[in-house]
Protein backbone atom coordinates (compact mmCIF):
# COMPACT_ATOMS: atom_id res chain seq x y z
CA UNK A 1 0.00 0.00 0.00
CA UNK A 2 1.14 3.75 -0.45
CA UNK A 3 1.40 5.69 2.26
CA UNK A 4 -1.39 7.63 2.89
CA UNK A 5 -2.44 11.22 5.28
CA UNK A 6 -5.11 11.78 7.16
CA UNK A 7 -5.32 14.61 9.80
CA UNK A 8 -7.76 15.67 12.33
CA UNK A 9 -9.92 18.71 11.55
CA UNK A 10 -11.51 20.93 8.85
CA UNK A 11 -9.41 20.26 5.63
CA UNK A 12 -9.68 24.06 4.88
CA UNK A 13 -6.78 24.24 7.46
CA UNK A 14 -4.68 21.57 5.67
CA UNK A 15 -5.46 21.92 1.29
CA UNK A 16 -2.22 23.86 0.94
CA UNK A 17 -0.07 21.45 2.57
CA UNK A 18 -1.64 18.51 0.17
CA UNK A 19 -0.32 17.95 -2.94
CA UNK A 20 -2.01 19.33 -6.53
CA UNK A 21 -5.25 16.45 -6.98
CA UNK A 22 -5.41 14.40 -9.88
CA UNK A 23 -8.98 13.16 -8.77
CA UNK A 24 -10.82 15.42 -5.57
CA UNK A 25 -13.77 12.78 -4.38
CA UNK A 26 -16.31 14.43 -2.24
CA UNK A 27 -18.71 13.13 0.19
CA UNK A 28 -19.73 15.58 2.58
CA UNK A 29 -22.86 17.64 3.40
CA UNK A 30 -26.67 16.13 1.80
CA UNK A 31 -28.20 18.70 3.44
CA UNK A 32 -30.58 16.07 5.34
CA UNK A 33 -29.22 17.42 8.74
CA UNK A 34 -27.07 13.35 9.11
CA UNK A 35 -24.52 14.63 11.10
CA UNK A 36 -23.37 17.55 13.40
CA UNK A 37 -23.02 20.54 10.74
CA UNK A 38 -24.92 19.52 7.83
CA UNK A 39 -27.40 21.49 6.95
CA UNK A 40 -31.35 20.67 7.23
CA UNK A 41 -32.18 21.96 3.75
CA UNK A 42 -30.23 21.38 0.77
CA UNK A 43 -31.16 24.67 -0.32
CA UNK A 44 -28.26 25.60 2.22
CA UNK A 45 -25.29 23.89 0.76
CA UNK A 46 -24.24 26.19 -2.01
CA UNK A 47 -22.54 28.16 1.09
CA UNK A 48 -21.33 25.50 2.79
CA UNK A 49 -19.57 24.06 -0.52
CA UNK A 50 -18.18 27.58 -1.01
CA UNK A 51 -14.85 27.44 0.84
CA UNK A 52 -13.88 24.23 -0.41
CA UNK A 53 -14.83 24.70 -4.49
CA UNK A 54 -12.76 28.09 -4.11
CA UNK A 55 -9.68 26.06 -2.71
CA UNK A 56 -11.02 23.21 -5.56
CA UNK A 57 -10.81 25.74 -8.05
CA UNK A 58 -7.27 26.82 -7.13
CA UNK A 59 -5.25 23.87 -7.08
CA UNK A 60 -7.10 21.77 -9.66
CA UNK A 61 -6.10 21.68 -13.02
CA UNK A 62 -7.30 20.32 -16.55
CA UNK A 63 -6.11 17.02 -15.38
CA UNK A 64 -8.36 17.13 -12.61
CA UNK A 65 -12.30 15.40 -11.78
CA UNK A 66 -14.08 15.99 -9.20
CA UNK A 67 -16.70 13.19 -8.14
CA UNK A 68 -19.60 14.93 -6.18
CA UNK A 69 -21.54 12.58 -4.57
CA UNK A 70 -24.83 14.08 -2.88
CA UNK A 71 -28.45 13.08 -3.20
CA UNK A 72 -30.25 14.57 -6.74
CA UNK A 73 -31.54 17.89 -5.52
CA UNK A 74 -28.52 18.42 -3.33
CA UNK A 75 -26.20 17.98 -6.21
CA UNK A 76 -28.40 20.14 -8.19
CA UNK A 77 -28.69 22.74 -5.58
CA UNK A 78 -24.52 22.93 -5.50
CA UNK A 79 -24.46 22.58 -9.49
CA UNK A 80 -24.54 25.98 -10.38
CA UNK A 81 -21.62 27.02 -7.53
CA UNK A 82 -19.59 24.60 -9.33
CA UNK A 83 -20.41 26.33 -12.41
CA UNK A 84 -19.25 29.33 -11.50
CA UNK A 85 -16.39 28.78 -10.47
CA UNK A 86 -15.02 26.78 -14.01
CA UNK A 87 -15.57 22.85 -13.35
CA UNK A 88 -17.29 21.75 -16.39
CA UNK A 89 -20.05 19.32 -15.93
CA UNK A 90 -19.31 15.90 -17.59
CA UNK A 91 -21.72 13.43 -16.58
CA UNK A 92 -23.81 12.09 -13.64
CA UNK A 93 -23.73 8.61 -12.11
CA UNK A 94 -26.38 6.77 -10.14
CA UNK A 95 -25.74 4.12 -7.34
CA UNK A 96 -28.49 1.89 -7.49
CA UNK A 97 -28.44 0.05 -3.52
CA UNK A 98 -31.22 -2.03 -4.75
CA UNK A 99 -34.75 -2.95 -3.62
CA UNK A 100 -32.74 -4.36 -0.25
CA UNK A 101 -32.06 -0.89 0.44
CA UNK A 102 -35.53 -0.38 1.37
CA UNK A 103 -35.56 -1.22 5.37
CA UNK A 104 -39.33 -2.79 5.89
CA UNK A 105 -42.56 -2.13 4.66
CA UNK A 106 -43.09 1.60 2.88
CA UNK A 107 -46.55 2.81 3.98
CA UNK A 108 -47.08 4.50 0.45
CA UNK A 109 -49.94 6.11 1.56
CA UNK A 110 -48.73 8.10 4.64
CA UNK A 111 -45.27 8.62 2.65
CA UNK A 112 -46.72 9.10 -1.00
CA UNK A 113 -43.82 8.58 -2.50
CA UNK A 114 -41.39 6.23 -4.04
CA UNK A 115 -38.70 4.23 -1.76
CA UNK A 116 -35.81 5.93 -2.97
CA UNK A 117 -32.95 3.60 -3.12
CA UNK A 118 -30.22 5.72 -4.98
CA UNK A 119 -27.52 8.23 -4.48
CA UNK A 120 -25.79 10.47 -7.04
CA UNK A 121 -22.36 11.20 -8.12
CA UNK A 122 -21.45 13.83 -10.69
CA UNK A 123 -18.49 13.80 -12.58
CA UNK A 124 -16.23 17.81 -13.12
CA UNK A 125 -13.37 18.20 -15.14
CA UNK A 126 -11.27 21.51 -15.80
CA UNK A 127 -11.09 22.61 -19.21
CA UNK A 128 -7.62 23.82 -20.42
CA UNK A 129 -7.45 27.27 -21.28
CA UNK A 130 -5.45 29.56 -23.69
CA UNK A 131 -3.98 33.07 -23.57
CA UNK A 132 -4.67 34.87 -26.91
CA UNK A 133 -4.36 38.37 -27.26
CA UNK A 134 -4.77 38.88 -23.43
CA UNK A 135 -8.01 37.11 -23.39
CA UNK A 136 -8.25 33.25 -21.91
CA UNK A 137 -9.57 30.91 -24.61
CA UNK A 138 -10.81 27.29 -24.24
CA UNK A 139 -9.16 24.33 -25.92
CA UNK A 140 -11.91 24.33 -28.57
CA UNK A 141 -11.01 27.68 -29.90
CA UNK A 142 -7.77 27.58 -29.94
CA UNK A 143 -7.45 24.55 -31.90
CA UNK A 144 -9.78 26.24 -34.85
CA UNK A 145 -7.79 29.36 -33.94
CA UNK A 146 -4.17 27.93 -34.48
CA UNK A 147 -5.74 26.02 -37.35
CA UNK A 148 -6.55 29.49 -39.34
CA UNK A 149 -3.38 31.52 -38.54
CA UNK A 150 -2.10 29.00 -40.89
CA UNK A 151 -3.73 30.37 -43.79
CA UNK A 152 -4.97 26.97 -45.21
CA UNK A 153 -8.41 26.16 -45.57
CA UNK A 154 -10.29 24.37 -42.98
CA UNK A 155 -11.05 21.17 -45.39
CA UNK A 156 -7.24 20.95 -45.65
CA UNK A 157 -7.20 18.99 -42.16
CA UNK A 158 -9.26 16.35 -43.83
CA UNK A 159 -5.92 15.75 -46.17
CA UNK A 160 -3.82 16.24 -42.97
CA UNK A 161 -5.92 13.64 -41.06
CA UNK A 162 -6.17 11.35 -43.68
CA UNK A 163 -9.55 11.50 -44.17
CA UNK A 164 -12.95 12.61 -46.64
CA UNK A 165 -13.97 15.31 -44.03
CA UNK A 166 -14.22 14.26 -40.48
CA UNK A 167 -11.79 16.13 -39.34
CA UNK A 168 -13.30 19.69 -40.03
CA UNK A 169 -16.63 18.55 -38.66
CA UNK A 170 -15.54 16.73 -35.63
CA UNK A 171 -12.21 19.07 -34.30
CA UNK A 172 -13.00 22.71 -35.53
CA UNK A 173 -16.85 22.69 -34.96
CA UNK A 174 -18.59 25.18 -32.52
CA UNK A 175 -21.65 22.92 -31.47
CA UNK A 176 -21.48 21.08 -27.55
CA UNK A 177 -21.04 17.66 -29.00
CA UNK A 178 -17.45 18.80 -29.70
CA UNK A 179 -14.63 16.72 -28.70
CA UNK A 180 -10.89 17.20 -28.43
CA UNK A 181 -9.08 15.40 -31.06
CA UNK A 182 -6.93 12.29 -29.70
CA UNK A 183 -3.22 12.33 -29.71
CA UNK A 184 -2.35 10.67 -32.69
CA UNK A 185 -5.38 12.88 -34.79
CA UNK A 186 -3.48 16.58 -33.35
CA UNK A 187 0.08 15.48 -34.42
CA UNK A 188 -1.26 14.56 -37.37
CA UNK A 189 -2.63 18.21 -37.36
CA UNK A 190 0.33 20.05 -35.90
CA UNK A 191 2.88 18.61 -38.09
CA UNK A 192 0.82 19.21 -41.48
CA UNK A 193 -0.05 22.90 -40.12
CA UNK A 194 3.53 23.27 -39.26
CA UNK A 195 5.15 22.04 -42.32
CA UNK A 196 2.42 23.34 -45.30
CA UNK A 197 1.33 26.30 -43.11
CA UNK A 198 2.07 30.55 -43.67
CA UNK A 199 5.96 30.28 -41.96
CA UNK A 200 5.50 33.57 -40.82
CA UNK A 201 3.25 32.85 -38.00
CA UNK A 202 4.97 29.36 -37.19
CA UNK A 203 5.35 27.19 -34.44
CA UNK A 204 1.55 26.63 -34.97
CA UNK A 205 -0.23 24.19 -31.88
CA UNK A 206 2.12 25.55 -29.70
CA UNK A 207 2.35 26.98 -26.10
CA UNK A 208 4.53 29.91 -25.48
CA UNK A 209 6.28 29.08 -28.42
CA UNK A 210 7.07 25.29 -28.18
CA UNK A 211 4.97 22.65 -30.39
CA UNK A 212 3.25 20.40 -27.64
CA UNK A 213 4.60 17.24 -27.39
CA UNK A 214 2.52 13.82 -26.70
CA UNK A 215 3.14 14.69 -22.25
CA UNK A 216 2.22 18.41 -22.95
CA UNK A 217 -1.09 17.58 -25.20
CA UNK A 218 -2.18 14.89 -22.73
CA UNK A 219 -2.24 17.09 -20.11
CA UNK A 220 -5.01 19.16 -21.36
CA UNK A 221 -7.66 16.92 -20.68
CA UNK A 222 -8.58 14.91 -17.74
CA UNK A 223 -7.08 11.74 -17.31
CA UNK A 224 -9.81 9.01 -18.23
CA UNK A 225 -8.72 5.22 -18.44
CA UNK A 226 -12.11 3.76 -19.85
CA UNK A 227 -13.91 0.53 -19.02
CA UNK A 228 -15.77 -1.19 -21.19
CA UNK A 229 -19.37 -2.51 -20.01
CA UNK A 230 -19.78 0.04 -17.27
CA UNK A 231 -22.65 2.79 -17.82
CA UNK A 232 -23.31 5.29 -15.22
CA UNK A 233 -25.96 2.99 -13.26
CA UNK A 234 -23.84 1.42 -10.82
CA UNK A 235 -25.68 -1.29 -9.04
CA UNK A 236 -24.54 -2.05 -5.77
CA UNK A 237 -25.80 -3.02 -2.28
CA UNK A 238 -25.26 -0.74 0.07
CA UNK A 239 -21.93 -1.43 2.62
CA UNK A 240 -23.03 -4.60 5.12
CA UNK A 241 -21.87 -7.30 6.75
CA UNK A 242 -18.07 -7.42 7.40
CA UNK A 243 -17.22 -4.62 5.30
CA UNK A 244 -19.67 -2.40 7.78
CA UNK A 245 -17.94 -0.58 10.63
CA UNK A 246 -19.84 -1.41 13.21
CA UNK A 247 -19.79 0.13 17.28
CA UNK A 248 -22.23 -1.37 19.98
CA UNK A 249 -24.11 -3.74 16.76
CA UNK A 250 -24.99 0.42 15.02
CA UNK A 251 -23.48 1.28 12.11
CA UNK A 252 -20.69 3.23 13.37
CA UNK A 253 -20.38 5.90 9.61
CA UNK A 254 -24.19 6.54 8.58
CA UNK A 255 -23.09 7.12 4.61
CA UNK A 256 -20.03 4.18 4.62
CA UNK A 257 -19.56 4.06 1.10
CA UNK A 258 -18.57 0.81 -0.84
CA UNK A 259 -14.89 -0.04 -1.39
CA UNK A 260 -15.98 -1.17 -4.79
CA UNK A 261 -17.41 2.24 -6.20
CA UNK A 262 -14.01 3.69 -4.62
CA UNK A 263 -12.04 1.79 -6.38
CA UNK A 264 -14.10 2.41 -10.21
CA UNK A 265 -13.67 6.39 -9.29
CA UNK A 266 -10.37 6.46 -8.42
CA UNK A 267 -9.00 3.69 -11.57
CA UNK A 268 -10.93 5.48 -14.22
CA UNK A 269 -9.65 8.70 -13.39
CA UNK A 270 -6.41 8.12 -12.00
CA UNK A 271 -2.75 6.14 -12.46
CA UNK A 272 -0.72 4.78 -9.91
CA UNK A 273 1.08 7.64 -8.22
CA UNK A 274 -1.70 9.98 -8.94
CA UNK A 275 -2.80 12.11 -5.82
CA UNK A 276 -6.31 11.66 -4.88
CA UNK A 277 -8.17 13.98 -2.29
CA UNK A 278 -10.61 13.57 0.22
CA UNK A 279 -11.57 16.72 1.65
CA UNK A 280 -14.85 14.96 3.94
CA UNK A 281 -12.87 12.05 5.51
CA UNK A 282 -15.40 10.47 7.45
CA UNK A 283 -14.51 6.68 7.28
CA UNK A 284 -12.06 7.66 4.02
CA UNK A 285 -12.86 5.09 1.94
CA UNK A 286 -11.71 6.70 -1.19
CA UNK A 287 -8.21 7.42 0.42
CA UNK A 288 -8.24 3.65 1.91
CA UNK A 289 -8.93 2.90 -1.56
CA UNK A 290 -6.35 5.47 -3.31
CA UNK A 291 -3.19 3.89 -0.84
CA UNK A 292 -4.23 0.20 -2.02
CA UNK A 293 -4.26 0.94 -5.37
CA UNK A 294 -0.56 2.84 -5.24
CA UNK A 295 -1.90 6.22 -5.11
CA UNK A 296 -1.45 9.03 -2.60
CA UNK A 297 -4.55 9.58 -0.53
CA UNK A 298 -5.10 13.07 1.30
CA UNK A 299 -8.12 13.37 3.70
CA UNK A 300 -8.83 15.35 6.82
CA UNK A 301 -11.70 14.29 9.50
CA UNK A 302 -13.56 16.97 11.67
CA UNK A 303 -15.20 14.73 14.30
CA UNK A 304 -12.40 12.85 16.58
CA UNK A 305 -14.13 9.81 17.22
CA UNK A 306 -14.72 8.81 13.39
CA UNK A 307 -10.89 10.19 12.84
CA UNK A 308 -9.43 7.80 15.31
CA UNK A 309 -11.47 5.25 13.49
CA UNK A 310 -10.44 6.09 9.99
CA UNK A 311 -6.76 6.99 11.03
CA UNK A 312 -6.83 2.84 11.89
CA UNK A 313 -8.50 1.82 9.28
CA UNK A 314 -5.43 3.29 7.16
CA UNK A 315 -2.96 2.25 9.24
CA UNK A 316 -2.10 5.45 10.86
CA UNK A 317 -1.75 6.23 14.68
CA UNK A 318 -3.94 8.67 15.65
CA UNK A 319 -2.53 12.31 16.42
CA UNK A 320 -5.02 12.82 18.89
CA UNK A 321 -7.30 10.88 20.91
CA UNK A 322 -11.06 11.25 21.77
CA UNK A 323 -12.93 11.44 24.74
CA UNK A 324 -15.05 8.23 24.24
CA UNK A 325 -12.62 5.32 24.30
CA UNK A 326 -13.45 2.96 21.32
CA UNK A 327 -15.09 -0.17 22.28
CA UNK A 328 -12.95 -3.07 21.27
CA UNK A 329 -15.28 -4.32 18.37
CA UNK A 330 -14.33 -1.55 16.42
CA UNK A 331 -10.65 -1.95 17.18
CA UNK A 332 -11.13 -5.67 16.70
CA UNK A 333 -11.74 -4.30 12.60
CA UNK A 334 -8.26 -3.57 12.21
């Protein structure tokens, strides 16, 4: 396992002593009033988000994801803070817990609703941005930018690409179903811009005046390693039996989240050595996950009790201990 940090507290105290995130997986506030400072109302989380998607914002880069995992109308209800402050809204996954989630018999018509038996998780990336004539321009401009300082015609990268005319619809169009070209399709693109293009205004598909290489492109775009067969309806039981941390027979986390989602969030968006934070520890299953799987986990834990719990869990000592002694079926875990 990798080593792995954990410290006690807010992580607002401790994001500039983590490393730059390649993945940031959060799991705190619903805004169902679970635990001591989440809000009642969901309506109320857009400020309590605030601090952290500033911080977020700061140290991310276009390498980054975020997973924000919340129920549907508190992910909503933080959406548009997100927004705001430049993650870029890639897609939104659904745990399905399964008809065992539901504990009993629903009385539909006192409750007069559906058993709900899912949670959310949405998926931010940052998009790479461009300086051009003192203005910031996103990877989809500059590409059809750089392309027409050339002076050749857009249907030219058809010829360049090898191609009837894919490349001119797919890589210079304006519409939201745009994509970033792969590797292989923008040095095909540099090098024919760069060797039939107007010299005067060459290197073209360059930053600050170097052609980008294959380790310079790649970092433009979030890192993705894709798996074939999974949608974004993950079925899965909620956490039970032996995985469940457990203290006096209760359920010692109430939102203990499944080692197995963990570990598709942080593979599909990370490598080994990547840094993956954690910024709402509770039982820090994501950086449990991160250190197994050779990555560096950073995670902080407000409440002492669940810390000490979590510090164990990752094979940490504790800096500090809390009041109420842990009763040795917990300890027994690790």
């Amino acid at each position: 396992m990798t080593a792995s940090s954990i410290s006690l507290g807010d992580s607002l105290s401790h994001y500039s002593s983590w490393p730059d995130p390649l993945t940031i997986i959060s799991d705190g506030a619903y805004g169902i009033g679970g635990f001591q400072g989440d809000p009642s109302s969901p309506t109320d989380l857009p400020s309590w988000y605030e601090p952290h998607v500033r911080v977020w914002s700061v140290w991310a880069n276009p390498q980054t994801t975020l997973w924000f995992w919340n129920t549907e109308v508190g992910w909503a209800s933080v959406h548009p803070l997100l927004v705001s402050h430049g993650w870029v809204y890639e897609q939104l996954v659904t745990w399905d817990k399964g008809i065992g989630h539901v504990a009993g018999n629903v009385n539909s018509k006192t409750i007069r609703s559906l058993p709900v038996v899912t949670e959310v998780c949405a998926r931010y990336t940052r998009p790479a941005v461009f300086n051009k004539d003192g203005h910031t321009v996103t990877l989809q401009s500059w590409l059809r930018d750089e392309w027409d300082r050339t002076g050749l015609p857009r249907r030219d990268a058809n010829t360049a690409c090898g191609v009837k005319e894919a490349a001119t619809r797919k890589y210079f169009g304006t519409d939201i179903q745009w994509y970033p070209p792969p590797l292989e399709v923008f040095q095909k693109l540099s090098a024919y811009a760069n060797e039939h293009g107007d010299p005067k205004g060459a290197p073209y598909f360059a930053g600050d005046g170097i052609v980008l290489d294959e380790h310079r492109y790649l970092k433009l775009r979030a890192k993705w390693n894709h798996q074939h067969g999974l949608t974004n309806v993950w079925t899965h039981p909620a956490v039970r039996g032996s995985e469940r941390v457990h203290l006096d027979g209760v359920p010692f986390h109430p939102n203990q989240k499944p080692v197995a989602l963990m570990e598709r969030q942080v593979s599909l968006t990370t490598d080994p050595g990547d840094v993956v934070w954690e910024p709402f520890g509770g039982l820090c299953t994501a950086t449990f996950v991160a250190s197994r799987m050779g990555r560096a986990g950073y995670t902080a834990e407000v409440n002492p009790e669940v810390y000490r719990v979590a510090a164990l869990r990752l094979g940490q000592v504790p800096v500090a201990q809390p009041e109420v002694p842990l009763e040795p079926s917990v300890l027994d875990l690790f």
